[in-house]
C-alpha atoms as a PDB file:
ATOM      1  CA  UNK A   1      -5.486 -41.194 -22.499  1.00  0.00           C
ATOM      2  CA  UNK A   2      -8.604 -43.161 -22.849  1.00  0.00           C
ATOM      3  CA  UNK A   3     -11.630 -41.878 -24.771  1.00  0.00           C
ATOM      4  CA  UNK A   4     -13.594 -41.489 -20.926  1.00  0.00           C
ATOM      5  CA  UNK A   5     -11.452 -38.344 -20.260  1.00  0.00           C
ATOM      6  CA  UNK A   6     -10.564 -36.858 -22.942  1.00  0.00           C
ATOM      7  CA  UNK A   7      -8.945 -33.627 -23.754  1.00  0.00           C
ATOM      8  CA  UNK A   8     -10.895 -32.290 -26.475  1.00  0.00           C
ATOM      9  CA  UNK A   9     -13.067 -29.258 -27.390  1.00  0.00           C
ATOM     10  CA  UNK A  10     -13.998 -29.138 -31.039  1.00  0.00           C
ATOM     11  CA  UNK A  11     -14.903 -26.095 -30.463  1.00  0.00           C
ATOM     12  CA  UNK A  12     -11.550 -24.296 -30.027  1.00  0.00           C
ATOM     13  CA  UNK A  13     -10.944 -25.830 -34.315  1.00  0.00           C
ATOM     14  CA  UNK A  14     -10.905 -23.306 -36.509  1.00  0.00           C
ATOM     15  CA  UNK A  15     -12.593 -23.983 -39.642  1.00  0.00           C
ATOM     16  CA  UNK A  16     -10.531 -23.239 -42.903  1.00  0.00           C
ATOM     17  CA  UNK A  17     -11.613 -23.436 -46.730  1.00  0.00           C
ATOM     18  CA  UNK A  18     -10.674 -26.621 -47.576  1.00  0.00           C
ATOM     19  CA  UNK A  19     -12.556 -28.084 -44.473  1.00  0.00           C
ATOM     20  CA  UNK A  20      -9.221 -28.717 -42.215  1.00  0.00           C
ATOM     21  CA  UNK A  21      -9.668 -27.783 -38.751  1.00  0.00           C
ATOM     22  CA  UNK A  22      -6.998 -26.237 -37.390  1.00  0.00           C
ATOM     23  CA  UNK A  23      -5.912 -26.004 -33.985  1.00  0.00           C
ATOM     24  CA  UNK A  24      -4.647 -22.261 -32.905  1.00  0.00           C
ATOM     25  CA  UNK A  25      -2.827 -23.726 -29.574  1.00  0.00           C
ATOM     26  CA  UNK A  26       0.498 -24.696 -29.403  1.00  0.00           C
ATOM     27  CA  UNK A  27       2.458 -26.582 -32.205  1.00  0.00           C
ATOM     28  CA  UNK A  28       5.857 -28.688 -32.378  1.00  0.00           C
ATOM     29  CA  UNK A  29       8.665 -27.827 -35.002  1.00  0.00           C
ATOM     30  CA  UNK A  30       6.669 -30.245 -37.294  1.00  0.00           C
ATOM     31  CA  UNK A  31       3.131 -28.212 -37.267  1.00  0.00           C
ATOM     32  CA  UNK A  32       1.681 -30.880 -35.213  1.00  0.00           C
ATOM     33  CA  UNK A  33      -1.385 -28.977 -32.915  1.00  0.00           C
ATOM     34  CA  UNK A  34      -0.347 -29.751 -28.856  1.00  0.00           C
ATOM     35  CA  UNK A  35      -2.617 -30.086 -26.185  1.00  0.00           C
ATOM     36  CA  UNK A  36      -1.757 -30.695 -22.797  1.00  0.00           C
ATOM     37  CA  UNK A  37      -3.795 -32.587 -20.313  1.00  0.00           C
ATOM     38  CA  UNK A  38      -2.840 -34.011 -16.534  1.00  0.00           C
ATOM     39  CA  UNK A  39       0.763 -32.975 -17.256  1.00  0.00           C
ATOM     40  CA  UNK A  40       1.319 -34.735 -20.792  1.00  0.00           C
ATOM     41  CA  UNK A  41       1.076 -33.307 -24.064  1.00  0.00           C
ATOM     42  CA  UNK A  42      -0.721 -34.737 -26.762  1.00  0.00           C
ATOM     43  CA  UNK A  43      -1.297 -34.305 -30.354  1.00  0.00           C
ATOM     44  CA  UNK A  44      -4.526 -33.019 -31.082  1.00  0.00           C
ATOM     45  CA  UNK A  45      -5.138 -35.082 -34.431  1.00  0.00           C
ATOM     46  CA  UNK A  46      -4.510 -38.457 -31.987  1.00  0.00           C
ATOM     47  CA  UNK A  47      -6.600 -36.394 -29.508  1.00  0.00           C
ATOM     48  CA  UNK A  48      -9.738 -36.318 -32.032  1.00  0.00           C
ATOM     49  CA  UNK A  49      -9.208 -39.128 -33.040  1.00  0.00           C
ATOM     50  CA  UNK A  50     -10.118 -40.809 -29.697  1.00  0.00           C
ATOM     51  CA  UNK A  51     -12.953 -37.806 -28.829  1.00  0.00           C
ATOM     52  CA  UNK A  52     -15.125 -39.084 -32.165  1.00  0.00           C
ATOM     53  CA  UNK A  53     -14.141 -42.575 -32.581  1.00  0.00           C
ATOM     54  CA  UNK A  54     -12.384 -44.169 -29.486  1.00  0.00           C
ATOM     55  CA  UNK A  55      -9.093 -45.745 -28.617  1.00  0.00           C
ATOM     56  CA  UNK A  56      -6.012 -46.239 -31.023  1.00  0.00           C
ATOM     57  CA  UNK A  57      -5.330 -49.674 -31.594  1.00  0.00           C
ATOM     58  CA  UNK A  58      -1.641 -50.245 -30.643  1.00  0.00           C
ATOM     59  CA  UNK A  59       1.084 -50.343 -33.488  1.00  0.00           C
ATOM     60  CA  UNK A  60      -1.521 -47.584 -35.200  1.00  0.00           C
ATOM     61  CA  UNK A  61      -0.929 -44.202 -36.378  1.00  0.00           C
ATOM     62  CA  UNK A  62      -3.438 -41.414 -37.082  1.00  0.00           C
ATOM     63  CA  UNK A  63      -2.761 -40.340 -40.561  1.00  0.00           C
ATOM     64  CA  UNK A  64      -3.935 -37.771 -42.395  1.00  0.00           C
ATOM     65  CA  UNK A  65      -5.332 -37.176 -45.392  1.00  0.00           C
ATOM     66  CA  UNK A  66      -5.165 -33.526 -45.841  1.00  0.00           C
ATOM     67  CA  UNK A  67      -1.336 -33.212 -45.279  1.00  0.00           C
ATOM     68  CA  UNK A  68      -2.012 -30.668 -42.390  1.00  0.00           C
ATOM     69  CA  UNK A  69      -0.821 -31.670 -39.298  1.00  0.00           C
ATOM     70  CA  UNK A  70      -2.626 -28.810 -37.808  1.00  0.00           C
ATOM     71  CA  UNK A  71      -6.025 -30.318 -38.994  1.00  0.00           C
ATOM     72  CA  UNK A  72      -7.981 -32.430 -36.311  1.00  0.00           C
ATOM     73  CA  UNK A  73     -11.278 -32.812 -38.794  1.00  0.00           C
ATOM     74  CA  UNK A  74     -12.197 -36.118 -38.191  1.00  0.00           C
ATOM     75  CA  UNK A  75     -12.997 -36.609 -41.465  1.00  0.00           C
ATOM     76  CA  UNK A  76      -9.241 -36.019 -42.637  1.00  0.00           C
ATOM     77  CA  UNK A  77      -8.055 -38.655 -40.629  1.00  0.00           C
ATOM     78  CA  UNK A  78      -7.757 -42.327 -40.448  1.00  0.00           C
ATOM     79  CA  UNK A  79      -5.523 -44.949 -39.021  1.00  0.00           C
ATOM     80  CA  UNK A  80      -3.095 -46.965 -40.604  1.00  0.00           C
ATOM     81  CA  UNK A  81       0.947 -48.453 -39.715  1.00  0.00           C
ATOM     82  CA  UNK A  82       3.688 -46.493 -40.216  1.00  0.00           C
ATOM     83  CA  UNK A  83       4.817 -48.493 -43.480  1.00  0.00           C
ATOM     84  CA  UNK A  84       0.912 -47.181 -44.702  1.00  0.00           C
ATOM     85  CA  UNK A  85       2.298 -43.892 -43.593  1.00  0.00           C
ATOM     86  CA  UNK A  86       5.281 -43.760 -45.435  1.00  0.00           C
ATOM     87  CA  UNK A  87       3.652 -44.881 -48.608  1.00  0.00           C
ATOM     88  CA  UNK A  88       0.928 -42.341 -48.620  1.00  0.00           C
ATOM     89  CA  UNK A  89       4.129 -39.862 -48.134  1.00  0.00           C
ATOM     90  CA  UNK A  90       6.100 -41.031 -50.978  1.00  0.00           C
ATOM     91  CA  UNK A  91       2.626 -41.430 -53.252  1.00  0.00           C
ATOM     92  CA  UNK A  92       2.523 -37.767 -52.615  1.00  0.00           C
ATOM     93  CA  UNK A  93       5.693 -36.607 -53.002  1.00  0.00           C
ATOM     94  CA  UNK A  94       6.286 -35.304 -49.468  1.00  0.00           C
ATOM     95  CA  UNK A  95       9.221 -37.168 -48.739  1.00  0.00           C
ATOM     96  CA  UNK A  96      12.859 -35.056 -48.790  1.00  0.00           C
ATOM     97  CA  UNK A  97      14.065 -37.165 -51.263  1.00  0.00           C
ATOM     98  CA  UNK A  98      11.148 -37.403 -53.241  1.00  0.00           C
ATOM     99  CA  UNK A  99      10.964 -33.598 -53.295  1.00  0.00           C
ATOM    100  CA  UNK A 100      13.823 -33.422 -56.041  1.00  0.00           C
ATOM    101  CA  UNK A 101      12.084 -35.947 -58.778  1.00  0.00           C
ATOM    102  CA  UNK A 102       9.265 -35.009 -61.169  1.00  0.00           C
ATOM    103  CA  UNK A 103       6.597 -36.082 -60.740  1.00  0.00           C
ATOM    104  CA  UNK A 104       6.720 -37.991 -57.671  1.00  0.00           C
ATOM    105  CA  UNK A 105       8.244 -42.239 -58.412  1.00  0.00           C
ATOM    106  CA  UNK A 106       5.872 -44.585 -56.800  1.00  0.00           C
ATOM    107  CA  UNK A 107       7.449 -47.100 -55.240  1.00  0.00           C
ATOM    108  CA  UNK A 108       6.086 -51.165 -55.551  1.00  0.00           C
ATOM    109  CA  UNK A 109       5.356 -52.989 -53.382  1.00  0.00           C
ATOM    110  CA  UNK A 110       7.873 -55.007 -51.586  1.00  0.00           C
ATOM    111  CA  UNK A 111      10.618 -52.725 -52.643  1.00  0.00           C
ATOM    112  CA  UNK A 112      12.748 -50.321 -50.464  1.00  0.00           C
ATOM    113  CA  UNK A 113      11.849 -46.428 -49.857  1.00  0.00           C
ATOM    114  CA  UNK A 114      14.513 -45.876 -52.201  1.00  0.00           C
ATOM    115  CA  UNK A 115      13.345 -48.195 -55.064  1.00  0.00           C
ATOM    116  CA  UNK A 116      15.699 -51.239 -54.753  1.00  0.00           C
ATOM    117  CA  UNK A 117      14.219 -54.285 -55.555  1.00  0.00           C
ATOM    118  CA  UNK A 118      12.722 -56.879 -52.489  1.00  0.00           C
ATOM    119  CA  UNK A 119      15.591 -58.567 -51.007  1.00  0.00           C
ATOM    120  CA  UNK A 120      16.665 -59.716 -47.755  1.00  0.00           C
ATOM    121  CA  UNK A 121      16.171 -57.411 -44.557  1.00  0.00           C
ATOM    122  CA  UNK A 122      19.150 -55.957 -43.008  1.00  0.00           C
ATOM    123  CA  UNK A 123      19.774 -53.775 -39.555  1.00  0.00           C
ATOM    124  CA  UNK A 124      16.641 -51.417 -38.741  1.00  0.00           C
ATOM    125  CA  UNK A 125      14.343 -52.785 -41.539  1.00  0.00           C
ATOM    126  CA  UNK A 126      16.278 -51.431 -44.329  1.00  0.00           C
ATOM    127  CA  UNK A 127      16.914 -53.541 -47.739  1.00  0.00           C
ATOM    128  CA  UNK A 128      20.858 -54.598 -47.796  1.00  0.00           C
ATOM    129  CA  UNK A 129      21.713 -52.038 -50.112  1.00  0.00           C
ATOM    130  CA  UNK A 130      20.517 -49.353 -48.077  1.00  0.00           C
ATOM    131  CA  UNK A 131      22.252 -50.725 -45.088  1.00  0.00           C
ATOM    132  CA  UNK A 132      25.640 -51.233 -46.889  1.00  0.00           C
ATOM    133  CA  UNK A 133      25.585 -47.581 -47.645  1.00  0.00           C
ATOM    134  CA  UNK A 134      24.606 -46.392 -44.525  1.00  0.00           C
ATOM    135  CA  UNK A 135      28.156 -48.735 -43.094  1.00  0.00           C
ATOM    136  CA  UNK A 136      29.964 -47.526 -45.718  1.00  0.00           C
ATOM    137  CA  UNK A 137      29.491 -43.816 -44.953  1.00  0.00           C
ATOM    138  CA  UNK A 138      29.869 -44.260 -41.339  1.00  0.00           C
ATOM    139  CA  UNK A 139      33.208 -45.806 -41.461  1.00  0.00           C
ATOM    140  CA  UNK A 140      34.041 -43.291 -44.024  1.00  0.00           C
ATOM    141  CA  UNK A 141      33.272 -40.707 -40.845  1.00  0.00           C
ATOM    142  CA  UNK A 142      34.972 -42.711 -38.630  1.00  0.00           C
ATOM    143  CA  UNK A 143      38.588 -42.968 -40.388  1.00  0.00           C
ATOM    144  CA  UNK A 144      38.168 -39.153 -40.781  1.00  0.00           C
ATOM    145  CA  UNK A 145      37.558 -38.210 -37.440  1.00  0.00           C
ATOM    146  CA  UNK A 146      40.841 -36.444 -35.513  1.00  0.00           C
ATOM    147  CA  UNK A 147      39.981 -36.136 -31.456  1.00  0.00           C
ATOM    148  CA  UNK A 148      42.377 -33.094 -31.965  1.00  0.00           C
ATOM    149  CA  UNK A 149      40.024 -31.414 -34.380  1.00  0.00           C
ATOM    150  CA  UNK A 150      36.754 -30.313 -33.301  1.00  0.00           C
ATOM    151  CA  UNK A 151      33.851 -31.626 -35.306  1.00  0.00           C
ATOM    152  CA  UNK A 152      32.686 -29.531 -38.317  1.00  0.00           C
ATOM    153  CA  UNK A 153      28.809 -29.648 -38.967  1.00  0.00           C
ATOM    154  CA  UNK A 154      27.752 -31.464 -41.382  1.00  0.00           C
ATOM    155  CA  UNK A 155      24.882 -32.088 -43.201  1.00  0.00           C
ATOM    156  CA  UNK A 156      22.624 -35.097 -41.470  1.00  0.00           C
ATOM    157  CA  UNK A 157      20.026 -36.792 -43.358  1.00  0.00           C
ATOM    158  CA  UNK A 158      17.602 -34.329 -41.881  1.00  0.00           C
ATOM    159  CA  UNK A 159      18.324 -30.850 -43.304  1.00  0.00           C
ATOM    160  CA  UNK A 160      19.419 -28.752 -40.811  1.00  0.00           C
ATOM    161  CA  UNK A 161      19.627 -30.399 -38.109  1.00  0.00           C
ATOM    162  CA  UNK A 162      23.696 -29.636 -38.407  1.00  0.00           C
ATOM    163  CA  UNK A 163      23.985 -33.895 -37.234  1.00  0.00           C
END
């Protein structure tokens, strides 16, 4: 999508109280407004972003500041990396596991989404203590499984997702 042909009508926003604009279209399971154009769907937010102030730099994410992934009010949004993402999540308490503390621990910077101090990377970006426990539990999984038993649900890291 490049900001010549865009997909866009401001128009079809609907205004709301705190100054959101909220698309009444089609949404994904997260709330995200969809809009389809030349057989792709797009988000709208990503979609305004590129009607008022042109192309997304690669690497980039449209963020926004409202917490309303419905909104596509310009003014809500602005670009920043996924790690600026995920901060601005924590800082405001959105996260799951953030959900259960109060009020919301900010995390340093330099240390892991979980709070462990700065130390070397392991697998995926994750500190070594995070990654340790992620091995640990899977081979915990692993010496439990039985090919004769069919696999009981359990709970993923994402509720519900039965994973």
């Amino acid at each position: 999508m490049t900001a010549k042909n865009k997909p866009f009508h401001p128009d079809l926003l609907l205004p709301t109280e705190n100054g959101c604009h909220v698309w009444p279209g089609s949404k994904c399971k997260k709330g995200y407004g969809l809009r389809a154009y030349h057989g792709k769907t797009y988000r709208v937010h990503r979609v305004a972003w590129v009607h008022h102030f042109g192309e997304i730099p690669a690497g980039m994410h449209v963020c926004h500041r409202c917490d309303n992934p419905a909104c596509a009010n310009p003014e809500h949004l602005f670009l920043g990396t996924n790690e600026d993402n995920v901060r601005d999540k924590i800082r405001k308490g959105r996260g799951r596991r953030w959900r259960q503390t109060e009020p919301p621990v900010p995390v340093p910077d330099g240390y892991c989404t979980n709070g462990h101090p700065p130390s070397e990377r392991g697998r995926r970006g994750r500190c070594l203590t995070c990654d340790a426990a992620t091995s640990a539990r899977y081979r915990q999984r692993k010496s439990t499984y039985d090919p004769g038993k069919p696999l009981e649900k359990r709970q993923g890291r994402r509720t519900g997702l039965g994973v």
